[in-house]
N, C-alpha and C. Protein backbone atom coordinates (compact mmCIF):
# COMPACT_ATOMS: atom_id res chain seq x y z
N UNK A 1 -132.72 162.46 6.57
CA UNK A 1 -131.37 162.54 6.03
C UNK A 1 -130.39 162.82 7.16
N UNK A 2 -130.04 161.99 7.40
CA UNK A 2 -128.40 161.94 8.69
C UNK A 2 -127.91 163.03 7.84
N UNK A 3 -127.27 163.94 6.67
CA UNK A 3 -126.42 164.94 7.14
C UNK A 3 -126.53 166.11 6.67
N UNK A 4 -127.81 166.29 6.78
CA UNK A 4 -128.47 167.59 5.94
C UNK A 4 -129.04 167.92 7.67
N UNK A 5 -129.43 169.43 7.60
CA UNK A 5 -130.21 169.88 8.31
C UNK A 5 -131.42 171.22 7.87
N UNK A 6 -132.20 170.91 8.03
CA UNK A 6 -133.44 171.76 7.10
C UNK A 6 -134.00 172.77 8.32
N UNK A 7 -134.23 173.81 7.82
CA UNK A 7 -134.73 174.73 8.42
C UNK A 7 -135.68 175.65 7.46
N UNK A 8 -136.78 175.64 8.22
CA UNK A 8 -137.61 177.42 7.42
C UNK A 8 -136.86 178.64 7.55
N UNK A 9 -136.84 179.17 6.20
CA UNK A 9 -136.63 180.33 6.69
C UNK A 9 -137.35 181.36 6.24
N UNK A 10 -138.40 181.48 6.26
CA UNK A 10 -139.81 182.51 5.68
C UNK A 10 -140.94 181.45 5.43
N UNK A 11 -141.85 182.40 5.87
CA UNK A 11 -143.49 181.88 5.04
C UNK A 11 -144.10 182.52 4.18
N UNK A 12 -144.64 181.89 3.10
CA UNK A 12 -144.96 182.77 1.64
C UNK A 12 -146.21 183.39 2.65
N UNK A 13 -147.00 184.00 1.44
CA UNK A 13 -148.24 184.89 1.33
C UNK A 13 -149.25 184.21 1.80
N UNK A 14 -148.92 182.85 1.32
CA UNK A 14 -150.02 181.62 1.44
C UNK A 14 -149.89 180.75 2.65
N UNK A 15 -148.84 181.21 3.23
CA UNK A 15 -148.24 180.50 4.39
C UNK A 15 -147.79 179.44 4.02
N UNK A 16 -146.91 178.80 2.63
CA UNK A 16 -146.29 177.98 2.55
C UNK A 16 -144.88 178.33 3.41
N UNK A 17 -144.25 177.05 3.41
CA UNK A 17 -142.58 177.13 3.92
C UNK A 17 -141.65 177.28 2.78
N UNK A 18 -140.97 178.16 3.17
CA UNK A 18 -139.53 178.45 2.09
C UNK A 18 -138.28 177.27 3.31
N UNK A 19 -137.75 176.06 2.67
CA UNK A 19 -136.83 175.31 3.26
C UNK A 19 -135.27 175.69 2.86
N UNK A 20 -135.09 175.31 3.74
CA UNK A 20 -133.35 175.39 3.68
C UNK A 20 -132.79 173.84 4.23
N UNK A 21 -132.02 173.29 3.09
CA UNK A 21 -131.28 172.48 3.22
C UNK A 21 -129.97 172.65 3.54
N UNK A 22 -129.13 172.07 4.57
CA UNK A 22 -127.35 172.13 4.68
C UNK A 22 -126.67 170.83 5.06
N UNK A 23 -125.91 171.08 4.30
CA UNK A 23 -124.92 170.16 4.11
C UNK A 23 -123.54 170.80 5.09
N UNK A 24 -122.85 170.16 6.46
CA UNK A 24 -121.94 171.67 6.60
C UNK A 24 -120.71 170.63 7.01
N UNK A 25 -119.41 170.26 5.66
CA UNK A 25 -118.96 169.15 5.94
C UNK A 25 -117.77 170.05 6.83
N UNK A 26 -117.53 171.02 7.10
CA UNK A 26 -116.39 172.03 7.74
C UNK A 26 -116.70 173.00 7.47
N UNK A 27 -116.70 174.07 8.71
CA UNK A 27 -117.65 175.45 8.66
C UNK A 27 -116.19 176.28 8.16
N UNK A 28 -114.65 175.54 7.78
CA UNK A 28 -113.85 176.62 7.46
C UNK A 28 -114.07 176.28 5.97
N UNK A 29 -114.90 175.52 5.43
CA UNK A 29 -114.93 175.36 3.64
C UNK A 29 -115.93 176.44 3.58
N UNK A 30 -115.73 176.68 2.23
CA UNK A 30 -116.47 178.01 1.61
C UNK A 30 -117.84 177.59 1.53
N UNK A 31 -118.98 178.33 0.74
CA UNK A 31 -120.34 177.44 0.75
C UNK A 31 -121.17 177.94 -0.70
N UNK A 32 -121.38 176.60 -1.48
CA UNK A 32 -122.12 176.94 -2.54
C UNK A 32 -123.46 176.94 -2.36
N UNK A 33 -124.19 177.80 -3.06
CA UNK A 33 -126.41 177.64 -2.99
C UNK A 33 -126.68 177.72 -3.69
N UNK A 34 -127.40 176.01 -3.87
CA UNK A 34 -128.24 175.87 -5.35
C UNK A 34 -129.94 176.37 -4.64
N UNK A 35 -130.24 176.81 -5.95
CA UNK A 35 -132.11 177.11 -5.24
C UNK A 35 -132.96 176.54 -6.52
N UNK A 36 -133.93 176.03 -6.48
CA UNK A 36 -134.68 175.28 -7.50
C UNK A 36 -135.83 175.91 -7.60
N UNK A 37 -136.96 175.85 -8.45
CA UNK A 37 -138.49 175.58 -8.33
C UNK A 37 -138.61 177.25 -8.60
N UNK A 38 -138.10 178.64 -8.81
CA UNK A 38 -137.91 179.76 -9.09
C UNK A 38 -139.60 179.79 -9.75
N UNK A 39 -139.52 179.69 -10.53
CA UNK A 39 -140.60 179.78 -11.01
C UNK A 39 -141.24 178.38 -11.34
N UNK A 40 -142.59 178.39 -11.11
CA UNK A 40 -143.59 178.04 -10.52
C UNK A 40 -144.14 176.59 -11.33
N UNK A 41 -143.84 176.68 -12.33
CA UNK A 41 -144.24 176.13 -13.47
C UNK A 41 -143.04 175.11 -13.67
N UNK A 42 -141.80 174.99 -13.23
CA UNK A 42 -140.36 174.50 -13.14
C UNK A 42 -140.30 173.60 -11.99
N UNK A 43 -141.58 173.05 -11.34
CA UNK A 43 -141.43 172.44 -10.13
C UNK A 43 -140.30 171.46 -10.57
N UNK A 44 -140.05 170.57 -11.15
CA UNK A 44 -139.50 169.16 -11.59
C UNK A 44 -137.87 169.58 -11.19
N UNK A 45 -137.11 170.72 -10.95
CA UNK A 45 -136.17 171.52 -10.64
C UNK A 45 -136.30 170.56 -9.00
N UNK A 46 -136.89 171.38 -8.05
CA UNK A 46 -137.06 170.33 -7.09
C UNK A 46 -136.81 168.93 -6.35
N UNK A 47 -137.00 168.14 -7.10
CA UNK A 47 -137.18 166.58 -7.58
C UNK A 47 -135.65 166.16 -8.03
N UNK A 48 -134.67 166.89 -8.86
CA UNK A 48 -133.68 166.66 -9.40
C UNK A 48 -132.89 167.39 -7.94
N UNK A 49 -133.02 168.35 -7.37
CA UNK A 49 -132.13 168.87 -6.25
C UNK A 49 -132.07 167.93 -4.72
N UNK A 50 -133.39 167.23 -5.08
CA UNK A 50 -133.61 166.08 -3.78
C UNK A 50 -132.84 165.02 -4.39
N UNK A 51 -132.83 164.77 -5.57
CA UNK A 51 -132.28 163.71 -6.10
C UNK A 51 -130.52 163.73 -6.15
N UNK A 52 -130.09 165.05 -5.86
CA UNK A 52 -128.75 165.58 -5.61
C UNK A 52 -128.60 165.66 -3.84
N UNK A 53 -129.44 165.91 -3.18
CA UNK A 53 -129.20 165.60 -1.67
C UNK A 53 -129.29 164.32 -1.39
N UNK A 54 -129.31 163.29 -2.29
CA UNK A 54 -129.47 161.93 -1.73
C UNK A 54 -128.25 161.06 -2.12
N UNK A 55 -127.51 161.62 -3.79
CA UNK A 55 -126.63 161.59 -3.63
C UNK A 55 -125.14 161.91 -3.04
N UNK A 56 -125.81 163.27 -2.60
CA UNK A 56 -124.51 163.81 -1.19
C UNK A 56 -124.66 162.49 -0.44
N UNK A 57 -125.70 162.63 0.13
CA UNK A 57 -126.12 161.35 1.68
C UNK A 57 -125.15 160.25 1.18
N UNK A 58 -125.36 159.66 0.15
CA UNK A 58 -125.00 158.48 -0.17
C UNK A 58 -123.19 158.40 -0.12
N UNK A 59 -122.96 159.60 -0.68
CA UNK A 59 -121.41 159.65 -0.94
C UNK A 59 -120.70 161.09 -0.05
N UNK A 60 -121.48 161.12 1.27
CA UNK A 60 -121.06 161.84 2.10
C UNK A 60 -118.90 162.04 2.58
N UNK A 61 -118.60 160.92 3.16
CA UNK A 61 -117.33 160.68 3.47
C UNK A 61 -116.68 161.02 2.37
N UNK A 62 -116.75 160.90 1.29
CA UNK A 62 -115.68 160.60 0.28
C UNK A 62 -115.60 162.60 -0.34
N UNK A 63 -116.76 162.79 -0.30
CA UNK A 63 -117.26 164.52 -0.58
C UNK A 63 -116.45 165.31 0.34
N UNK A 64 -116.84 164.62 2.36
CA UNK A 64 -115.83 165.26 2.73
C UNK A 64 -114.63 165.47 2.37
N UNK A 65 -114.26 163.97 2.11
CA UNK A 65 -112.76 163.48 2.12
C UNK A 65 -111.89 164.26 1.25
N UNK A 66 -112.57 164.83 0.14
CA UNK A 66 -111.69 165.67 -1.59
C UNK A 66 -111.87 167.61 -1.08
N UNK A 67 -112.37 167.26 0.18
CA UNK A 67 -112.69 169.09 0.26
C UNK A 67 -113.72 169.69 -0.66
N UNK A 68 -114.84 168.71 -0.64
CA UNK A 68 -116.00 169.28 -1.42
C UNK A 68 -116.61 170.80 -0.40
N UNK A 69 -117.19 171.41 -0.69
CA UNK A 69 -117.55 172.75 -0.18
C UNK A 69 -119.23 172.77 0.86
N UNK A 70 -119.05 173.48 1.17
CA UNK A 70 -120.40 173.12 2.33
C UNK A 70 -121.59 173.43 1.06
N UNK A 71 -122.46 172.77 1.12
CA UNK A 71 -124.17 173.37 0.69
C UNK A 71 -124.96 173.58 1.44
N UNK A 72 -125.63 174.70 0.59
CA UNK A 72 -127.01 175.22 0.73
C UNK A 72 -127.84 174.41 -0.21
N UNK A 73 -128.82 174.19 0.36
CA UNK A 73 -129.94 174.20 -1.09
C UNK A 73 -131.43 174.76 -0.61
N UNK A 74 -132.18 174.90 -1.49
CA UNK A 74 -133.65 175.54 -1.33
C UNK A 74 -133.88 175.22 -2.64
N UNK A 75 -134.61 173.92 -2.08
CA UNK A 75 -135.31 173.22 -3.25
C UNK A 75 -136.95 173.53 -3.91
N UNK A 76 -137.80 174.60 -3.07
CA UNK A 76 -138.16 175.12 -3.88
C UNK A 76 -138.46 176.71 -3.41
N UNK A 77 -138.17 177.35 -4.29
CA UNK A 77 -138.31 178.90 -3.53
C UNK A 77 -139.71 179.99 -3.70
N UNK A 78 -140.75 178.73 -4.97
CA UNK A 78 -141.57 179.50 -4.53
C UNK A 78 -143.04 178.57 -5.24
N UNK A 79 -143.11 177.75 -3.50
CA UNK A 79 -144.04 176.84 -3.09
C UNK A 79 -145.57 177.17 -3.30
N UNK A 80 -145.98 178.74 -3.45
CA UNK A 80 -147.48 179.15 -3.69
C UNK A 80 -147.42 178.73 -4.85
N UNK A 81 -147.21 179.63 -5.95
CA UNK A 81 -146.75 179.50 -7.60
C UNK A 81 -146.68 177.79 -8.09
N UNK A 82 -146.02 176.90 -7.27
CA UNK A 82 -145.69 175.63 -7.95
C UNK A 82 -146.92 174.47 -7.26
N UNK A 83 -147.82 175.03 -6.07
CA UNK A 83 -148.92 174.57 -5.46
C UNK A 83 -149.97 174.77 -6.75
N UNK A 84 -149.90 176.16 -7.15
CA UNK A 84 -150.88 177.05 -8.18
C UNK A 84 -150.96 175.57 -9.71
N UNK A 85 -149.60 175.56 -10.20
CA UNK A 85 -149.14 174.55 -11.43
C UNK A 85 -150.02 173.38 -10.99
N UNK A 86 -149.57 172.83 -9.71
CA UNK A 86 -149.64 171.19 -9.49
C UNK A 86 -150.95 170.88 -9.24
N UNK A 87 -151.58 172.27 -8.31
CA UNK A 87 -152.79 171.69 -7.67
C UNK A 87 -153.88 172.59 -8.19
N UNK A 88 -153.77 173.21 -8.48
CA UNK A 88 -155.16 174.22 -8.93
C UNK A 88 -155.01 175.35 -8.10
N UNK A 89 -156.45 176.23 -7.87
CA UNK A 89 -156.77 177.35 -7.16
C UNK A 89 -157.15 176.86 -5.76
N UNK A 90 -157.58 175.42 -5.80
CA UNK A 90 -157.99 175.68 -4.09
C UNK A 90 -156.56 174.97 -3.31
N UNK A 91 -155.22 175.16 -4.03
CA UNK A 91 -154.10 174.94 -3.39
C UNK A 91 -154.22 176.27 -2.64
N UNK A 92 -154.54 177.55 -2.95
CA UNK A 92 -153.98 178.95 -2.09
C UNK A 92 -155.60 178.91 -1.24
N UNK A 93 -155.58 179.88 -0.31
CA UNK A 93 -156.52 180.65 0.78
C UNK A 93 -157.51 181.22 -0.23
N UNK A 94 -159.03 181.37 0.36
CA UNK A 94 -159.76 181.57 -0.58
C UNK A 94 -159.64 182.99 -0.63
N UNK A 95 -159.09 183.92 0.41
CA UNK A 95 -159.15 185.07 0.12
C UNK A 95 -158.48 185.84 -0.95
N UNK A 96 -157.66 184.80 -1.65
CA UNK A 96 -156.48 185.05 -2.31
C UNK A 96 -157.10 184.85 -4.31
N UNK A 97 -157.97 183.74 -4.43
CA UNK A 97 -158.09 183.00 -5.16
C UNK A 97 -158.90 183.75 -6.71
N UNK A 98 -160.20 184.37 -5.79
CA UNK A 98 -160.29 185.35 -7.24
C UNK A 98 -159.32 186.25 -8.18
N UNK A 99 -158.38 186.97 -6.96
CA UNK A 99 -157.27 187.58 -7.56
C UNK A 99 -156.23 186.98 -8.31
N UNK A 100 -156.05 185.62 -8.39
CA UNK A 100 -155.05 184.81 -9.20
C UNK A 100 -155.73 184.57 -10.25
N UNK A 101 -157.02 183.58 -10.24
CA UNK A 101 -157.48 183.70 -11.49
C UNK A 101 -157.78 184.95 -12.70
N UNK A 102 -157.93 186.31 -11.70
CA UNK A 102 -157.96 187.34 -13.16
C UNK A 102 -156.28 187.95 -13.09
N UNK A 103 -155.61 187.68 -12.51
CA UNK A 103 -153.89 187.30 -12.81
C UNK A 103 -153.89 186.46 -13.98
N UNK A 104 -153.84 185.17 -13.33
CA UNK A 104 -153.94 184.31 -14.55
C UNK A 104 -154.71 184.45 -15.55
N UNK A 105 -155.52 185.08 -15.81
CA UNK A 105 -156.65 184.67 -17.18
C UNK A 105 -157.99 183.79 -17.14
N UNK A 106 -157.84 182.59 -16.10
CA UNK A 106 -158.39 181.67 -16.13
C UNK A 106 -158.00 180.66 -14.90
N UNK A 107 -158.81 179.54 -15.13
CA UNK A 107 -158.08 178.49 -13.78
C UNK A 107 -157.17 177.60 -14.45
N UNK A 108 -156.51 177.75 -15.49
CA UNK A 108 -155.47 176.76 -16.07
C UNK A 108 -154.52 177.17 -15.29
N UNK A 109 -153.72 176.62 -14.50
CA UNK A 109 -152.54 177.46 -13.88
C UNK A 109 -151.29 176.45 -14.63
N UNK A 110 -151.12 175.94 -15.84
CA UNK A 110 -149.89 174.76 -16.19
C UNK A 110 -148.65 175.30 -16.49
N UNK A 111 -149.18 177.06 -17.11
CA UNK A 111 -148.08 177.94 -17.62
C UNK A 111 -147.93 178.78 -16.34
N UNK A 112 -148.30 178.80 -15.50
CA UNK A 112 -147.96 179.63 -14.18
C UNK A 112 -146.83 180.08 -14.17
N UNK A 113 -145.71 180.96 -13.82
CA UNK A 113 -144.69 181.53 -13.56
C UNK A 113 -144.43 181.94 -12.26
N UNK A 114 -145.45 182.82 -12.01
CA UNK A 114 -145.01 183.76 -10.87
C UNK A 114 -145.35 183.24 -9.22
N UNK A 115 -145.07 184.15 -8.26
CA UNK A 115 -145.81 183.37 -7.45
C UNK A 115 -147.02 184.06 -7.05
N UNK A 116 -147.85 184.04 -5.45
CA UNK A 116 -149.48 184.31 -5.37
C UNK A 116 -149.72 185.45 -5.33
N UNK A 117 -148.35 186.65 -5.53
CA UNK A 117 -148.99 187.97 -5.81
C UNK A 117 -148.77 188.53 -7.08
N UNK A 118 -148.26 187.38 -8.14
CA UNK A 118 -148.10 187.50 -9.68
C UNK A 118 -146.98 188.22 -10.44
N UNK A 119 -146.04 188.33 -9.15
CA UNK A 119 -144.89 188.72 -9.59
C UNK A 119 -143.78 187.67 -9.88
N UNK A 120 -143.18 187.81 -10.98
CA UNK A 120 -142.34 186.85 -11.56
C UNK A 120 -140.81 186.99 -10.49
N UNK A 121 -140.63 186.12 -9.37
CA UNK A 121 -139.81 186.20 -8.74
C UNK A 121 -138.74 186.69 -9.03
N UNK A 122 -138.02 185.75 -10.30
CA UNK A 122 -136.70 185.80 -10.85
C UNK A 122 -136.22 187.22 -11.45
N UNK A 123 -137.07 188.26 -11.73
CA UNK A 123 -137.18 189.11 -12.21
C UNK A 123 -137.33 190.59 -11.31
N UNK A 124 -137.26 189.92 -9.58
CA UNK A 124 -137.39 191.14 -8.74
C UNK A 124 -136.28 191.40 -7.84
N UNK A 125 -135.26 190.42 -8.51
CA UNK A 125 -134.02 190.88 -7.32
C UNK A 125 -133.29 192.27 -7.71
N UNK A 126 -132.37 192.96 -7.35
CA UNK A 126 -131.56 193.60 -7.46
C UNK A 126 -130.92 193.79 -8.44
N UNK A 127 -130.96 193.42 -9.57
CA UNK A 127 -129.78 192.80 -10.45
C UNK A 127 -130.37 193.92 -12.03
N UNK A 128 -130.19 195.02 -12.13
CA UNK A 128 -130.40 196.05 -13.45
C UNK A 128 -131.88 195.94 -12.72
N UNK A 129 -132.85 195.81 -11.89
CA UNK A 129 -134.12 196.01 -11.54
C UNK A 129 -134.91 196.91 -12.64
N UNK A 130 -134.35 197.82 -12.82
CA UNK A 130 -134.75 199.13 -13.27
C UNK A 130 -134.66 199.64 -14.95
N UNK A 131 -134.07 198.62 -15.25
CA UNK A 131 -133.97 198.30 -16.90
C UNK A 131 -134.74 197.00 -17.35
N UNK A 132 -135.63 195.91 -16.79
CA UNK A 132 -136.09 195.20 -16.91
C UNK A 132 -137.40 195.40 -17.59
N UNK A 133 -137.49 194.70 -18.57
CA UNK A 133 -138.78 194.94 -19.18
C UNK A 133 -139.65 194.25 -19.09
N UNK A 134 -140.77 194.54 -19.20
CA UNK A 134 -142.05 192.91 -19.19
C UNK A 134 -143.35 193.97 -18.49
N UNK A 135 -144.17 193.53 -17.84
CA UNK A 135 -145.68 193.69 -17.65
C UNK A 135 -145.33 194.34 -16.35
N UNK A 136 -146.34 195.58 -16.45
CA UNK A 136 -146.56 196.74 -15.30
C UNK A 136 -146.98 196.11 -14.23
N UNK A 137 -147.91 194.99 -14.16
CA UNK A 137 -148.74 194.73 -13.26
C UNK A 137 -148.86 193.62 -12.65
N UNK A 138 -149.62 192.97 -12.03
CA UNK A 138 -149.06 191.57 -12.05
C UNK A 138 -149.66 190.50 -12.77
N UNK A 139 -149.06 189.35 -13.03
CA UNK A 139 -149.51 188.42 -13.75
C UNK A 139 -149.01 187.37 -14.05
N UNK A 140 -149.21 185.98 -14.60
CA UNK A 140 -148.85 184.65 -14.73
C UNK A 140 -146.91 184.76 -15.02
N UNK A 141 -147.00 185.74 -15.52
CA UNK A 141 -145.38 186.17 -15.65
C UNK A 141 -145.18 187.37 -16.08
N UNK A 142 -143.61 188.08 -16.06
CA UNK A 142 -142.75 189.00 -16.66
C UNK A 142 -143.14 189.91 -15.93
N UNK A 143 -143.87 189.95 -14.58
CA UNK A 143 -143.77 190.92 -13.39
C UNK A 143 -142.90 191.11 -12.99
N UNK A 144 -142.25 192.51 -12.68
CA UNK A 144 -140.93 192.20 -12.20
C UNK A 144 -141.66 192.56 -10.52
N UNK A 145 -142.71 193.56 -10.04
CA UNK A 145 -142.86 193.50 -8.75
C UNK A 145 -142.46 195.07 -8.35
N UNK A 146 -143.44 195.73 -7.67
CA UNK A 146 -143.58 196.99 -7.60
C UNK A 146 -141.96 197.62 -7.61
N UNK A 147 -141.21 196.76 -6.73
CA UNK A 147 -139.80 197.67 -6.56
C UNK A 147 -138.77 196.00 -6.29
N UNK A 148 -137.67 196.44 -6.43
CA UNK A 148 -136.45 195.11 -6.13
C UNK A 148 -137.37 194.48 -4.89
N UNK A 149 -136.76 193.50 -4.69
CA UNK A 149 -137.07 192.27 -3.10
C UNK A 149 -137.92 193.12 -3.15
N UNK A 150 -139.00 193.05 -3.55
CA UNK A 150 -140.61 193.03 -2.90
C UNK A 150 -141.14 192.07 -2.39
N UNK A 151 -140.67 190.91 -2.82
CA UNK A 151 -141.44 189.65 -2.50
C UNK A 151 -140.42 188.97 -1.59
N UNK A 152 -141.18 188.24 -0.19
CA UNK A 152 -141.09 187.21 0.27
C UNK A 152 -140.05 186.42 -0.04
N UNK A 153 -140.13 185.82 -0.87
CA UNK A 153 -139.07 184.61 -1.87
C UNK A 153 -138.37 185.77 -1.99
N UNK A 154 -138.14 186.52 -2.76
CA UNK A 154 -136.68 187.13 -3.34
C UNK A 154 -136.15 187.59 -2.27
N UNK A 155 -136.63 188.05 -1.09
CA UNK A 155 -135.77 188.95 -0.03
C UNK A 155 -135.24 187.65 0.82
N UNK A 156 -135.84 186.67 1.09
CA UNK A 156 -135.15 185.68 1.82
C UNK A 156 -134.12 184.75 0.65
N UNK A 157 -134.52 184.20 -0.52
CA UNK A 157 -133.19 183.89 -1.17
C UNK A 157 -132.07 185.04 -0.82
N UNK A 158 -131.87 186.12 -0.82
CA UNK A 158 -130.89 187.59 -1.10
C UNK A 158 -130.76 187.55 0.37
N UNK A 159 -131.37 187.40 1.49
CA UNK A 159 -130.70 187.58 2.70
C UNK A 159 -129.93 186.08 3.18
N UNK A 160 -130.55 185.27 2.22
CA UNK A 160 -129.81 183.80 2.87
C UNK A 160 -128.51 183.81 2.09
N UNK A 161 -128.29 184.03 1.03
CA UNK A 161 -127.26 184.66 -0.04
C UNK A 161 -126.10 185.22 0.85
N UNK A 162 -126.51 186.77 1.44
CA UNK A 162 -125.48 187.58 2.08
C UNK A 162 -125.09 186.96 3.41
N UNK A 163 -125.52 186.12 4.13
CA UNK A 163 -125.39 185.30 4.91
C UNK A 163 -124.46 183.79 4.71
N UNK A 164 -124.57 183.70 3.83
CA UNK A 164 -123.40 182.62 3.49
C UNK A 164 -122.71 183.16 2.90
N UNK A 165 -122.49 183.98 1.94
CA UNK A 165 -121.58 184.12 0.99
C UNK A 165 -120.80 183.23 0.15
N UNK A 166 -121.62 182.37 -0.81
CA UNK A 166 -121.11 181.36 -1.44
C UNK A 166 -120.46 181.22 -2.33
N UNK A 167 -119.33 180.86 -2.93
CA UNK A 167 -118.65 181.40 -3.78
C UNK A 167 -119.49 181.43 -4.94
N UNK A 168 -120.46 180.14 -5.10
CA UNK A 168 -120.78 180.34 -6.37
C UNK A 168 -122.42 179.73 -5.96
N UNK A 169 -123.34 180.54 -7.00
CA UNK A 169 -124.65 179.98 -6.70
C UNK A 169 -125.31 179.34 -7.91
N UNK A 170 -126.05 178.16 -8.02
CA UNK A 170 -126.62 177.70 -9.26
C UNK A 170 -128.05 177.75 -9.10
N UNK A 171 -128.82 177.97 -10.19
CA UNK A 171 -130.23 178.10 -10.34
C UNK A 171 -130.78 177.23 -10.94
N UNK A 172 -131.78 176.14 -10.53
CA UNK A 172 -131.98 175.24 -11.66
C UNK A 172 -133.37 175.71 -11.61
């Protein structure tokens, strides 16, 4: 893609890549961040955000041209979890693998949620942390994760966040 530029910015548990997409049509425009694939089971989120960076590409000039706003994107934020959905158990490290399956229940991973330490990402940022309800421990979902940004994924979405400061962020 001529006008994106991608960068890692973290490696999961599993040593997947967390990507960063940018779009930067003027570093004095403000900057929106979409992030996709949150949970695990939602890969197809992904697929529709590539399918939105191709229409930037395509209609780049004219985006500049109206003062469209710089992007972010992070099309998927949590690559163990959506490996877990797509590919099975021998997508993660074997050291990892017994512990997901008695996470999960089983080796069906189709309802997967969380990512490879069974904490439900979406559910560990900052945001009422501490009034959140769901499962003590970890599991296919409604983990919120021993304490806020515990995880990998949530502390790098939240530091890439305070780092741009976008006016507005979308979650698909």
């Amino acid at each position: 893609y001529k006008h994106f530029t991608v960068d890692n910015v973290s490696v999961t548990l599993c040593g997947k890549n967390i990507y960063r997409w940018s779009c930067i049509f003027d570093y004095a425009r403000p900057f929106v961040l979409f992030q996709g694939a949150m949970h695990a089971r939602e890969y197809i989120t992904c697929d529709v955000l590539f399918e939105y960076i191709e229409l930037i590409e395509k209609d780049y000039e004219n985006l500049k041209d109206i003062g469209t706003p710089n992007i972010v994107i992070f099309p998927m934020m949590n690559p163990d979890g959506v490996d877990l959905v797509k590919h099975g158990i021998n997508s993660v490290p074997i050291r990892y693998r017994d512990r997901l399956i008695r996470i999960n229940g089983g080796l069906d991973f189709s309802r997967f949620k969380a990512n490879a330490n069974g904490v439900d990402i979406n559910n560990n940022f900052n945001a009422k942390w501490e009034r959140q309800e769901g499962k003590y421990w970890p599991a296919s979902s409604g983990y919120k994760g021993k304490h806020f940004n515990s995880e990998i994924e949530t502390l790098s979405l939240v530091n890439q966040t305070l780092f741009f400061n976008p006016i507005f962020t979308i979650s698909f």
